[in-house]
C-alpha atoms as a PDB file:
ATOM      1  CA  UNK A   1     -42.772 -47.542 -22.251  1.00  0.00           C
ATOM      2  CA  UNK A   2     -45.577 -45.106 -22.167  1.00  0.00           C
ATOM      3  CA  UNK A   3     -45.445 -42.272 -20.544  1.00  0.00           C
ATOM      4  CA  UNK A   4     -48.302 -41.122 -18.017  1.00  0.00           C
ATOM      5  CA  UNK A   5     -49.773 -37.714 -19.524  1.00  0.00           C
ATOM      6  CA  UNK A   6     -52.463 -36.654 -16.833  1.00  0.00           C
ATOM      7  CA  UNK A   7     -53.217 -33.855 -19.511  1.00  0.00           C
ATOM      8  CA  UNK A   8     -53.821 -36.491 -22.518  1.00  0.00           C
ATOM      9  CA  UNK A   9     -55.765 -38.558 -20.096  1.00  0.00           C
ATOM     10  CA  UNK A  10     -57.843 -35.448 -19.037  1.00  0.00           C
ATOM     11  CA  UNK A  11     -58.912 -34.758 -22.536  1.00  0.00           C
ATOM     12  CA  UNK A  12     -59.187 -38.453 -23.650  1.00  0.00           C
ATOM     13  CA  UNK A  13     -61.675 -38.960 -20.912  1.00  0.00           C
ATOM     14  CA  UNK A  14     -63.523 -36.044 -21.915  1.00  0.00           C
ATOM     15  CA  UNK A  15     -63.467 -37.037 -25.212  1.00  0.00           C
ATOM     16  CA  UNK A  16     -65.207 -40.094 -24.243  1.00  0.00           C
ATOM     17  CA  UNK A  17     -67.431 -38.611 -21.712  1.00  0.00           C
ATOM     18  CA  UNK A  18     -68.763 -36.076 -24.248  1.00  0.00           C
ATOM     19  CA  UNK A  19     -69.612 -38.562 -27.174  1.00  0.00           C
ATOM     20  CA  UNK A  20     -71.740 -40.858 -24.002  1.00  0.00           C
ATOM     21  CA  UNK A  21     -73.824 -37.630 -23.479  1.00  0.00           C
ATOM     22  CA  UNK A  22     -74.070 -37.248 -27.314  1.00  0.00           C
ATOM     23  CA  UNK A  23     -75.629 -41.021 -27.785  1.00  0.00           C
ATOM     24  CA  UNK A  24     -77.376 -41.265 -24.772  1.00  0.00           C
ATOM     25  CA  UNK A  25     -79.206 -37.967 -24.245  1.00  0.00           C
ATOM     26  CA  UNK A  26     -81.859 -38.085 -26.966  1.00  0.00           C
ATOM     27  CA  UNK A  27     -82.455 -41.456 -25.217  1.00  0.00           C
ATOM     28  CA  UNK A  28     -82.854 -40.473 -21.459  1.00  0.00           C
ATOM     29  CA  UNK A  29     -85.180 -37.598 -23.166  1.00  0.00           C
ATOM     30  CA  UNK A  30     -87.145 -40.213 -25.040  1.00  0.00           C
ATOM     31  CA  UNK A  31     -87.700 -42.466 -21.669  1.00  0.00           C
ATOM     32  CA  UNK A  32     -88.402 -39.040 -19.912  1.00  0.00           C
ATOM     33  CA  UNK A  33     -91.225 -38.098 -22.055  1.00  0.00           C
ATOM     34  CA  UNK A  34     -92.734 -41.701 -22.100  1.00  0.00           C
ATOM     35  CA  UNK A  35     -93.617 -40.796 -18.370  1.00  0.00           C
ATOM     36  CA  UNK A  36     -95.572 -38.048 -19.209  1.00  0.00           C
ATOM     37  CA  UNK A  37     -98.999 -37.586 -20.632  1.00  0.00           C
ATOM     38  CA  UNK A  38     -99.101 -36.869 -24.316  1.00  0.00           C
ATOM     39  CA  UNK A  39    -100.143 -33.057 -24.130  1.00  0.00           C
ATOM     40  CA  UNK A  40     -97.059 -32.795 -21.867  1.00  0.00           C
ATOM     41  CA  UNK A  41     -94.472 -35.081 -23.693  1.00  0.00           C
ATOM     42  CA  UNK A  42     -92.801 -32.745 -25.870  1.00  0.00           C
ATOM     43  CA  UNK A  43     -92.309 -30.397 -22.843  1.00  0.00           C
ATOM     44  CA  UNK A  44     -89.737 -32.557 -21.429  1.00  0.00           C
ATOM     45  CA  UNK A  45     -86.138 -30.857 -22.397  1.00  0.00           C
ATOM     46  CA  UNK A  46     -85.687 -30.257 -18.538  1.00  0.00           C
ATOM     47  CA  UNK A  47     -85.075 -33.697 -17.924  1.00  0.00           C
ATOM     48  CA  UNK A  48     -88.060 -34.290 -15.493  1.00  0.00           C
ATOM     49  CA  UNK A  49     -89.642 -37.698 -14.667  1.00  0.00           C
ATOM     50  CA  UNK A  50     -93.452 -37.805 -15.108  1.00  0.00           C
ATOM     51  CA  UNK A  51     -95.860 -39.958 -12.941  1.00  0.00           C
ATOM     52  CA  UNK A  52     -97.489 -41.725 -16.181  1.00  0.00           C
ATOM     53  CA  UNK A  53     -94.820 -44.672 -16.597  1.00  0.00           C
ATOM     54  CA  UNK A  54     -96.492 -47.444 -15.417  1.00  0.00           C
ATOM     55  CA  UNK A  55     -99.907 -46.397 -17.314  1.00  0.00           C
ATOM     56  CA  UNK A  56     -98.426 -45.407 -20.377  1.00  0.00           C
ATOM     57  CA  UNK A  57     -96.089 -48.189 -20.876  1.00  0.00           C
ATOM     58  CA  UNK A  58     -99.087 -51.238 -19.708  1.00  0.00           C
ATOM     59  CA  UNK A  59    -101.097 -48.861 -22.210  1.00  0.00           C
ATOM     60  CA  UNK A  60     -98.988 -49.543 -25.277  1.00  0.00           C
ATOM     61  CA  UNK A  61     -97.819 -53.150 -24.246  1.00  0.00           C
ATOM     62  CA  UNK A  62    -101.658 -54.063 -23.593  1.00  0.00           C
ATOM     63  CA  UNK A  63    -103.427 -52.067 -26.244  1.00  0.00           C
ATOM     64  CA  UNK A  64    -101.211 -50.184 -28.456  1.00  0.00           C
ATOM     65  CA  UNK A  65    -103.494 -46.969 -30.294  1.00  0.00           C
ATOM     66  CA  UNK A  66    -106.331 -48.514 -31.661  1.00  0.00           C
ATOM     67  CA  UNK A  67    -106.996 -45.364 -34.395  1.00  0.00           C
ATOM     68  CA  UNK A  68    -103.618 -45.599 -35.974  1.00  0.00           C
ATOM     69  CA  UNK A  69    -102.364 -48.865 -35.627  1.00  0.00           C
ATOM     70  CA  UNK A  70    -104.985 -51.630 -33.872  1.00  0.00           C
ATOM     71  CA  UNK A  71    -102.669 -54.038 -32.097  1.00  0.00           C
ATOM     72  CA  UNK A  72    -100.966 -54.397 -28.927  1.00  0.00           C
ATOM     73  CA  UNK A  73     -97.109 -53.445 -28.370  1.00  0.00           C
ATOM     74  CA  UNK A  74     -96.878 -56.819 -27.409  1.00  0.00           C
ATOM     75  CA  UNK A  75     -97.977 -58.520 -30.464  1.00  0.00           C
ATOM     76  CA  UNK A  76     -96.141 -56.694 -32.510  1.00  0.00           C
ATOM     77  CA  UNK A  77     -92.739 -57.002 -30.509  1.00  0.00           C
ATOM     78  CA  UNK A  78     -93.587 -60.527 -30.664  1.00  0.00           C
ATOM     79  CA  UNK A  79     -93.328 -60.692 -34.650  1.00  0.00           C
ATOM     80  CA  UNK A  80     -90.101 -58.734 -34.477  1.00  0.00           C
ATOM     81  CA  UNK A  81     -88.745 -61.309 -32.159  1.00  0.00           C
ATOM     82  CA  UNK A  82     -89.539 -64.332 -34.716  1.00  0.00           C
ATOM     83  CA  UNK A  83     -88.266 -62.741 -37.587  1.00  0.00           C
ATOM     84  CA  UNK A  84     -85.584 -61.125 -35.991  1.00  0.00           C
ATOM     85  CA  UNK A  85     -84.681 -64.901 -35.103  1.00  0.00           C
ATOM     86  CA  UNK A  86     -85.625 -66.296 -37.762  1.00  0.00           C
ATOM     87  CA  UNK A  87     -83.212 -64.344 -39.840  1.00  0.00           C
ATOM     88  CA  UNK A  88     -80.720 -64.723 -37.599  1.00  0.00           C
ATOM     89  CA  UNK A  89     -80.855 -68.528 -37.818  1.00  0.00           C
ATOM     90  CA  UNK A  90     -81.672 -68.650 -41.408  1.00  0.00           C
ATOM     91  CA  UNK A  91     -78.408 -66.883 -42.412  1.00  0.00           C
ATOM     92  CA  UNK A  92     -76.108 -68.199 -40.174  1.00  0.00           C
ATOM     93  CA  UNK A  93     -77.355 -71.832 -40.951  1.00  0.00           C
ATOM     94  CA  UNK A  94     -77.090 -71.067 -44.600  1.00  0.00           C
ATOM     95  CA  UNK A  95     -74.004 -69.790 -44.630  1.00  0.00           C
ATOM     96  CA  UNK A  96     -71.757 -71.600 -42.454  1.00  0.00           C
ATOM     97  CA  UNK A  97     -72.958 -74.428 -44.273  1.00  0.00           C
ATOM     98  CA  UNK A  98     -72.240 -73.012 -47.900  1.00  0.00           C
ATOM     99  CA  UNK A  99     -68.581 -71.929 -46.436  1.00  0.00           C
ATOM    100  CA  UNK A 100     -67.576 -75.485 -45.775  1.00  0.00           C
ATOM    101  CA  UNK A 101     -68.818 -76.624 -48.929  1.00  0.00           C
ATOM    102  CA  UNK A 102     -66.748 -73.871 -50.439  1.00  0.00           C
ATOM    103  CA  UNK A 103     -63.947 -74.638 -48.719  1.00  0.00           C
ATOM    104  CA  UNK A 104     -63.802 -78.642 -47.832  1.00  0.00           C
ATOM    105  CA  UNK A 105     -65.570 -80.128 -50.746  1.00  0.00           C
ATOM    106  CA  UNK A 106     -64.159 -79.996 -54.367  1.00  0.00           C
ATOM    107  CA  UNK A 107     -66.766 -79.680 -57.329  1.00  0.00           C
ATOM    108  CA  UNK A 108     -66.502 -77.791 -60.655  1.00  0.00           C
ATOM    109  CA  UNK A 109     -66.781 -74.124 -61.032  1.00  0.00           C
ATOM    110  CA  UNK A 110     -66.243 -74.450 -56.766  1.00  0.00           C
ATOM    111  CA  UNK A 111     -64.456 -70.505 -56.760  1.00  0.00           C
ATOM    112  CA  UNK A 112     -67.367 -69.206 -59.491  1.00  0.00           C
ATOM    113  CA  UNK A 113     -69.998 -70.706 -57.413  1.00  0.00           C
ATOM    114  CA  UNK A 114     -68.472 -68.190 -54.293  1.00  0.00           C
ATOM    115  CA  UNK A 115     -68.220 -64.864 -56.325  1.00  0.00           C
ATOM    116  CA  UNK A 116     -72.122 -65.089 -57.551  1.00  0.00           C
ATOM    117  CA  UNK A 117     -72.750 -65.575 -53.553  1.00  0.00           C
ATOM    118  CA  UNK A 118     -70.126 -62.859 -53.192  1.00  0.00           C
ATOM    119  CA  UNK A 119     -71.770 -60.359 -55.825  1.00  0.00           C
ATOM    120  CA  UNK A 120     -75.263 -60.722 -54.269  1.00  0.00           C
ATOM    121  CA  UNK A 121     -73.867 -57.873 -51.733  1.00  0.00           C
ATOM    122  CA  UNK A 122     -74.418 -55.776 -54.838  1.00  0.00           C
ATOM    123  CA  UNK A 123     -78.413 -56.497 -54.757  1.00  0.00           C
ATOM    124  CA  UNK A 124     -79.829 -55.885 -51.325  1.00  0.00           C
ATOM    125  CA  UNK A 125     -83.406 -56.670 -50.915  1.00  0.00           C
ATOM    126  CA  UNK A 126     -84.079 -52.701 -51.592  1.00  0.00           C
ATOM    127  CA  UNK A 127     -83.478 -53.462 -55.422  1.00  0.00           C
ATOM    128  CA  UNK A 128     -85.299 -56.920 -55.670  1.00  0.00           C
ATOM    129  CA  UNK A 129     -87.981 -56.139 -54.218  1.00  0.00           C
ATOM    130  CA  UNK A 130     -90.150 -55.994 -56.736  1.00  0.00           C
ATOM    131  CA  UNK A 131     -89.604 -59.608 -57.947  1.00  0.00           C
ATOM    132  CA  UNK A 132     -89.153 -60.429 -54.696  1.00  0.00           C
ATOM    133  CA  UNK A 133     -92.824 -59.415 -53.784  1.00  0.00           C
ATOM    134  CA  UNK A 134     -93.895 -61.045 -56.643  1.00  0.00           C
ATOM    135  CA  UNK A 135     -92.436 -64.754 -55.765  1.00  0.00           C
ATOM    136  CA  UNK A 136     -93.435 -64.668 -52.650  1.00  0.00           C
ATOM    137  CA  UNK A 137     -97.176 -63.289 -53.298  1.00  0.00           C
ATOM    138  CA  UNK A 138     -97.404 -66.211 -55.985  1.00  0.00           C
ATOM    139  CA  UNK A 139     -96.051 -68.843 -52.860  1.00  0.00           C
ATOM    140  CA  UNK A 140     -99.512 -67.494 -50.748  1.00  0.00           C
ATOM    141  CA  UNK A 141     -96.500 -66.063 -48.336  1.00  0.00           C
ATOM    142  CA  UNK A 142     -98.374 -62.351 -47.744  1.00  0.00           C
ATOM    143  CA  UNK A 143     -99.027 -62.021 -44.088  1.00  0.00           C
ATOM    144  CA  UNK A 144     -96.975 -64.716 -42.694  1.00  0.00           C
ATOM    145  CA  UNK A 145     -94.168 -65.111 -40.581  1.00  0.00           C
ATOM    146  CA  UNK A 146     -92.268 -67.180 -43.885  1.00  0.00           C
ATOM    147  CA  UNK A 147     -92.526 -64.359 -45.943  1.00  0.00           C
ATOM    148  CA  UNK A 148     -91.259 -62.233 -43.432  1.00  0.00           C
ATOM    149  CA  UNK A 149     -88.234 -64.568 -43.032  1.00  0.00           C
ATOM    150  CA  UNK A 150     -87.153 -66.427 -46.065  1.00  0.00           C
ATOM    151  CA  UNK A 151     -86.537 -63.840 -48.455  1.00  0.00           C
ATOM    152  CA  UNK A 152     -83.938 -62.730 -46.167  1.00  0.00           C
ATOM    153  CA  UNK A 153     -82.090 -65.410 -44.863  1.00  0.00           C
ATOM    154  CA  UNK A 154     -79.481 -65.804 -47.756  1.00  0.00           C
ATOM    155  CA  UNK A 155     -76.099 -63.723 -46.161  1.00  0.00           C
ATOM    156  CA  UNK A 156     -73.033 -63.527 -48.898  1.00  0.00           C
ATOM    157  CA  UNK A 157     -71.122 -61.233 -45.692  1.00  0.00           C
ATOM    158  CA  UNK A 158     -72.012 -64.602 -43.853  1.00  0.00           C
ATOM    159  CA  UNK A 159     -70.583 -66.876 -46.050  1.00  0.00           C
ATOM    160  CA  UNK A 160     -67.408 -64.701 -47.107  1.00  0.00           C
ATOM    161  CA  UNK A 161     -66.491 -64.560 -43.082  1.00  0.00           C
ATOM    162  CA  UNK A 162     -67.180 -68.117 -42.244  1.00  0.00           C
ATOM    163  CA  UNK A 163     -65.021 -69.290 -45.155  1.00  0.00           C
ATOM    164  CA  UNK A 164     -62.073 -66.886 -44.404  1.00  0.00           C
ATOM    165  CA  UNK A 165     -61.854 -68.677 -41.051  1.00  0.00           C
ATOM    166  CA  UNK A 166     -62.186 -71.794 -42.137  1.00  0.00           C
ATOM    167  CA  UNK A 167     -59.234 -70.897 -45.179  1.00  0.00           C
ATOM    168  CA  UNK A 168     -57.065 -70.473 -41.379  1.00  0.00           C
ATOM    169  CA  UNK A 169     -57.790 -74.143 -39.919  1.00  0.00           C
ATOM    170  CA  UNK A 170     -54.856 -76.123 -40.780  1.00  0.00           C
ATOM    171  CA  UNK A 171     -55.103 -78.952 -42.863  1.00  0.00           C
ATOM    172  CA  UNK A 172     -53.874 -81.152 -40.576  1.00  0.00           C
ATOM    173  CA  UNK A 173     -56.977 -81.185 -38.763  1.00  0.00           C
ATOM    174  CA  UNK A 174     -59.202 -82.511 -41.496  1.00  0.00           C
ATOM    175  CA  UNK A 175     -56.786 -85.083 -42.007  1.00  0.00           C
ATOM    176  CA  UNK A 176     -56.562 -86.491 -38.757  1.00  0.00           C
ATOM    177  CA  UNK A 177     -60.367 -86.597 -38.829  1.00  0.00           C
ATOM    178  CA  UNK A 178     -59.750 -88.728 -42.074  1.00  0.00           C
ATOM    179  CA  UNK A 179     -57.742 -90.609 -40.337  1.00  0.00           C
ATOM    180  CA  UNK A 180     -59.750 -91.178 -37.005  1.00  0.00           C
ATOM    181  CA  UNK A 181     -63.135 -92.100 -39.657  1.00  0.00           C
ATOM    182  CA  UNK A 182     -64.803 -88.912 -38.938  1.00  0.00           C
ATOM    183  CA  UNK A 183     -66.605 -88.514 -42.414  1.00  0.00           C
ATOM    184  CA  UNK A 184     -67.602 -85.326 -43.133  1.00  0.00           C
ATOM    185  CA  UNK A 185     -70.509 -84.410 -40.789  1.00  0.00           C
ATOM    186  CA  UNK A 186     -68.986 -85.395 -38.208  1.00  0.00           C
ATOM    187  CA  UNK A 187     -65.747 -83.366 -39.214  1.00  0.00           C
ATOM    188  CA  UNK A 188     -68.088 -80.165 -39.594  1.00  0.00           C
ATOM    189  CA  UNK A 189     -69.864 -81.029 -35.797  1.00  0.00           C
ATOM    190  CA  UNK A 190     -66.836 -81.775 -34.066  1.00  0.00           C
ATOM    191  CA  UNK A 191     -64.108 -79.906 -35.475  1.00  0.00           C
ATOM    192  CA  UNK A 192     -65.217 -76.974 -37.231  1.00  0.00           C
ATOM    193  CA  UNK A 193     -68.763 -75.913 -35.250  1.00  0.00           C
ATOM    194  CA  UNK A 194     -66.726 -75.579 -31.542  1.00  0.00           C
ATOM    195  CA  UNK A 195     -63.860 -72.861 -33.938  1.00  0.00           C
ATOM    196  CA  UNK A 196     -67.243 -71.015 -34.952  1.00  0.00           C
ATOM    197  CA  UNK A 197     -68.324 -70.143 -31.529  1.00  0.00           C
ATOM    198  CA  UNK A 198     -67.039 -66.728 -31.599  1.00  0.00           C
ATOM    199  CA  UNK A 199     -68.181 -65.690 -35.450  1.00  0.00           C
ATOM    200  CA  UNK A 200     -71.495 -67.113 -34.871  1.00  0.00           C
ATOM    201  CA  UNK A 201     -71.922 -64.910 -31.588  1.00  0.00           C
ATOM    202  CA  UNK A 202     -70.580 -62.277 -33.638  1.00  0.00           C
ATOM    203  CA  UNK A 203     -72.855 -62.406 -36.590  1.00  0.00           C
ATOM    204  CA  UNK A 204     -75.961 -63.229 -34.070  1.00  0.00           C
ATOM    205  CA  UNK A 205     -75.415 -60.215 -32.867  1.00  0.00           C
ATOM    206  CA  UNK A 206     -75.654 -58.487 -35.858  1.00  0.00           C
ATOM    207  CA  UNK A 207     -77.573 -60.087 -37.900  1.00  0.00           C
ATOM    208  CA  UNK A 208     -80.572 -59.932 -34.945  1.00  0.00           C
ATOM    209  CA  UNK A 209     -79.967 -56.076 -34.925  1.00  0.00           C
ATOM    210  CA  UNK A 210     -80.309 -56.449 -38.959  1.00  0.00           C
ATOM    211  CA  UNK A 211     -83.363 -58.474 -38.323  1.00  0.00           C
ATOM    212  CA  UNK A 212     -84.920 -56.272 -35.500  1.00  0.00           C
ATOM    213  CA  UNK A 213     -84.823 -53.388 -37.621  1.00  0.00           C
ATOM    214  CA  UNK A 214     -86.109 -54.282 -40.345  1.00  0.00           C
ATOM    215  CA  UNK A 215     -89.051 -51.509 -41.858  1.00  0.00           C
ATOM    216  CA  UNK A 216     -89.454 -51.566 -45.864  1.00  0.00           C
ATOM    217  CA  UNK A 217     -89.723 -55.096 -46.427  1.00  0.00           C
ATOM    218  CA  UNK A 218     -92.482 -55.428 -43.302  1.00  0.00           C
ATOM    219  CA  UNK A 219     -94.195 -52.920 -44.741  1.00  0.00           C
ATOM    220  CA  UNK A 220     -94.387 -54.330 -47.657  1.00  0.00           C
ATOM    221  CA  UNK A 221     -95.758 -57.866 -47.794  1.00  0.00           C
ATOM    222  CA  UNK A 222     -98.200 -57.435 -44.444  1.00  0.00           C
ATOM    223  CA  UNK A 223    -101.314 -55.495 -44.539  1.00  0.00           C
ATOM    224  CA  UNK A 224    -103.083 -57.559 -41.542  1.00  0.00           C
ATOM    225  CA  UNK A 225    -102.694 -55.693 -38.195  1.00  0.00           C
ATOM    226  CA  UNK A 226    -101.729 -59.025 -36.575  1.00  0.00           C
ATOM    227  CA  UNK A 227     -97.984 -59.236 -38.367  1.00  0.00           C
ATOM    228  CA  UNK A 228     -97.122 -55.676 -37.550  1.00  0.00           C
ATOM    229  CA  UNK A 229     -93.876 -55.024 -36.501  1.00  0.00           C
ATOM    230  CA  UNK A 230     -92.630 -52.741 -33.459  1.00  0.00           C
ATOM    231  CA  UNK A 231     -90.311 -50.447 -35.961  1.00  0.00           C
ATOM    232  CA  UNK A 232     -93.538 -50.342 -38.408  1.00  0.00           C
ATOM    233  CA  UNK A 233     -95.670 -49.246 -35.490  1.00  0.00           C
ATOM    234  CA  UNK A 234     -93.649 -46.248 -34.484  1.00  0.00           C
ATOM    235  CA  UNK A 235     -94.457 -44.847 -38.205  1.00  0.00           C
ATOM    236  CA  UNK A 236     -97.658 -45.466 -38.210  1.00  0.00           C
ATOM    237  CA  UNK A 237     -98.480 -43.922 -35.243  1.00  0.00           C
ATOM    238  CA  UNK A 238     -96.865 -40.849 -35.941  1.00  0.00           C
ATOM    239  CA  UNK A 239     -98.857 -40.542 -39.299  1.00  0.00           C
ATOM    240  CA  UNK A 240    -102.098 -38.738 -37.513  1.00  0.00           C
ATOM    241  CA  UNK A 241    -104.538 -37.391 -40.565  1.00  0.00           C
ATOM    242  CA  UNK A 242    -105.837 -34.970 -38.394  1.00  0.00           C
ATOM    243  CA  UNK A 243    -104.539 -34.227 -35.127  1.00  0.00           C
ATOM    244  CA  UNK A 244    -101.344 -34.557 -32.802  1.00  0.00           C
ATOM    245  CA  UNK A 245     -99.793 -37.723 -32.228  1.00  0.00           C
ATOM    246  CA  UNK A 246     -99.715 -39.431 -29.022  1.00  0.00           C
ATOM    247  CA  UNK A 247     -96.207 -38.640 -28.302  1.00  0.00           C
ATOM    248  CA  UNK A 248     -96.252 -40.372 -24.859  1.00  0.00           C
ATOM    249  CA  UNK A 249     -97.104 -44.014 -26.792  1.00  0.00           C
ATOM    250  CA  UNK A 250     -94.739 -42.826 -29.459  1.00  0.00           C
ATOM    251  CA  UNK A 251     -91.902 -42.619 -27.230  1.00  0.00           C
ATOM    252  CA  UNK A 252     -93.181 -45.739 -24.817  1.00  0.00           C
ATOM    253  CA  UNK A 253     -93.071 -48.125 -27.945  1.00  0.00           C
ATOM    254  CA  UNK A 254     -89.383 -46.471 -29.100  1.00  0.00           C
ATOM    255  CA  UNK A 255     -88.164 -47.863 -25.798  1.00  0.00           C
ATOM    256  CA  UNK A 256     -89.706 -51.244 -26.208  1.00  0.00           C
ATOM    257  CA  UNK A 257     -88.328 -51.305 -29.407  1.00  0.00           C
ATOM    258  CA  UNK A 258     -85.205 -50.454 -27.970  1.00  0.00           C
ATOM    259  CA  UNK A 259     -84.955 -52.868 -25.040  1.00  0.00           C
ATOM    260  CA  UNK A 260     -84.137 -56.506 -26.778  1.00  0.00           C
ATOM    261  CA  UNK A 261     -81.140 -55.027 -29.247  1.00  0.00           C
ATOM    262  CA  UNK A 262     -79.738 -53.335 -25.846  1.00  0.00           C
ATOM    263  CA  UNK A 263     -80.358 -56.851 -23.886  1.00  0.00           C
ATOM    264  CA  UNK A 264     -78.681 -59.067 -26.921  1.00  0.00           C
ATOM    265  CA  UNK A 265     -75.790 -56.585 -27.278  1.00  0.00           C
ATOM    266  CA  UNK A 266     -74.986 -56.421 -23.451  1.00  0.00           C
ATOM    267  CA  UNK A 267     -75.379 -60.310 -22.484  1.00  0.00           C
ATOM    268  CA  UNK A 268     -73.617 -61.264 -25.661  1.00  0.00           C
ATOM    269  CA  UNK A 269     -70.937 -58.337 -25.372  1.00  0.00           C
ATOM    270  CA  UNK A 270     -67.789 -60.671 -24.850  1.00  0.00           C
ATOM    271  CA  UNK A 271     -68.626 -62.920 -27.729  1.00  0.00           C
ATOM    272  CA  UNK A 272     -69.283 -60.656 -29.738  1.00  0.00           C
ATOM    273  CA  UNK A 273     -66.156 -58.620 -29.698  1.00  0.00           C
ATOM    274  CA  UNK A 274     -64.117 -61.801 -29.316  1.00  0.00           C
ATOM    275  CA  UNK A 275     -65.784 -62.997 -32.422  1.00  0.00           C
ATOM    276  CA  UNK A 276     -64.757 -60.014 -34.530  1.00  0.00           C
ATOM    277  CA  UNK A 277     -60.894 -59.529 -33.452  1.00  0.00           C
ATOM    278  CA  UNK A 278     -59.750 -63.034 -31.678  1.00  0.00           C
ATOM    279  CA  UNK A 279     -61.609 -66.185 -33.605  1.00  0.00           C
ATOM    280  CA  UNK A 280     -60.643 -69.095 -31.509  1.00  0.00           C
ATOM    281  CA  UNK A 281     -58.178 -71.744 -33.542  1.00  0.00           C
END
């Protein structure tokens, strides 16, 4: 039995109290100054609402700041979405598929096949890029919401999860589909889809956040205003040439870049932590 401690619980609480204030200060001070106006915004360490929300936020949603990055908020929260889902889909799709083939299907060099997926974690998209660029300039991809998503669909994490679950589903099962003339899509559909509920909310959880926040390969492979991203944005418009940046559309577009990671996380909460320490059998 444990034993009640109200002194433990005092400091465990604070514990937990103090690392909340830690994470979500620099946020409340970020919403704060995207109230203000921009000669004010940096002023804001007292904590004080400003009467410029509503302006500042339809500024950047409707218009953005022409001189430093010419599109609407909107827009480009709009291509973060698609690729962010894009991504999301891509890899999961990908990979559950390539773990049942893995683990289900018998062919030669089936174990070899799974360590060169499993070694691609050694090659992020940081270190091909280069080639990368290349294949995907020579496909006409540049500027495009393909060549935003394809290069990055291909998840060996993915794969090496789905297939550790699927090493846990008893044989049994598969041959009792055998046995009831399920071939083998229908096996994957019925049987082994429902038991991925809980990794795929898992994985779409991170894998969106992955997505979302992508910067260097954006960056890269779009030079038309139109595919800008919301985490490109915020760099460019704090690179002024001469002059102060806007800090109230600065901290305006961090939120909006903030809000759909915070939405996903919170309405897919249960799933997602149920996916990572209680995959359903």
């Amino acid at each position: 039995m444990v034993e009640n401690r109200p002194l433990q619980n005092v400091i465990t609480h604070g514990i937990l109290i103090l690392g909340i204030v830690v994470v979500i200060f620099p946020i409340y001070i970020t919403f704060v100054a995207s109230t203000h106006r921009s000669e004010d915004a940096l002023g804001t360490v007292h904590g004080l609402f400003g009467n410029e929300l509503i302006e500042n936020y339809s500024r950047v949603l409707k218009q953005g700041k022409a001189d430093s990055v010419g599109a609407p908020v909107s827009m480009m929260m709009w291509n973060s979405l698609v690729m962010a889902l894009g991504i999301v889909v891509g890899k999961i799709s990908i990979s559950i598929l390539s773990a049942y083939a893995i683990v289900y299907f018998r062919f030669p060099l089936r174990k070899f096949f799974f360590w060169i997926i499993f070694m691609t974690l050694m090659l992020p998209v940081e270190v091909r890029i280069l080639p990368t660029f290349k294949v995907v300039s020579d496909l006409g991809l540049l500027n495009s919401y393909t060549g935003l998503i394809l290069p990055l669909i291909a998840s060996a994490t993915a794969t090496f999860l789905f297939r550790q679950l699927y090493l846990t589903v008893p044989n049994e099962l598969a041959e009792a589909a055998r046995v009831d003339g399920a071939g083998p899509v229908r096996f994957f559909l019925d049987v082994l889809l429902p038991l991925s509920r809980t990794n795929i909310a898992a994985l779409f959880v991170i894998l969106f956040i992955y997505g979302w926040n992508q910067y260097l390969w954006p960056l890269l492979i779009t030079t038309d205003t139109e595919m800008t991203t919301i985490v490109m944005a915020i760099t460019q418009m704090l690179s002024v040439m001469d002059g102060i940046p806007d800090w109230s559309n600065v901290m305006a577009t961090a939120m909006l870049a903030l809000l759909p990671p915070v939405i996903v996380v919170v309405v897919m909460q249960r799933l997602f932590i149920k996916g990572l320490i209680e995959p359903e059998k």
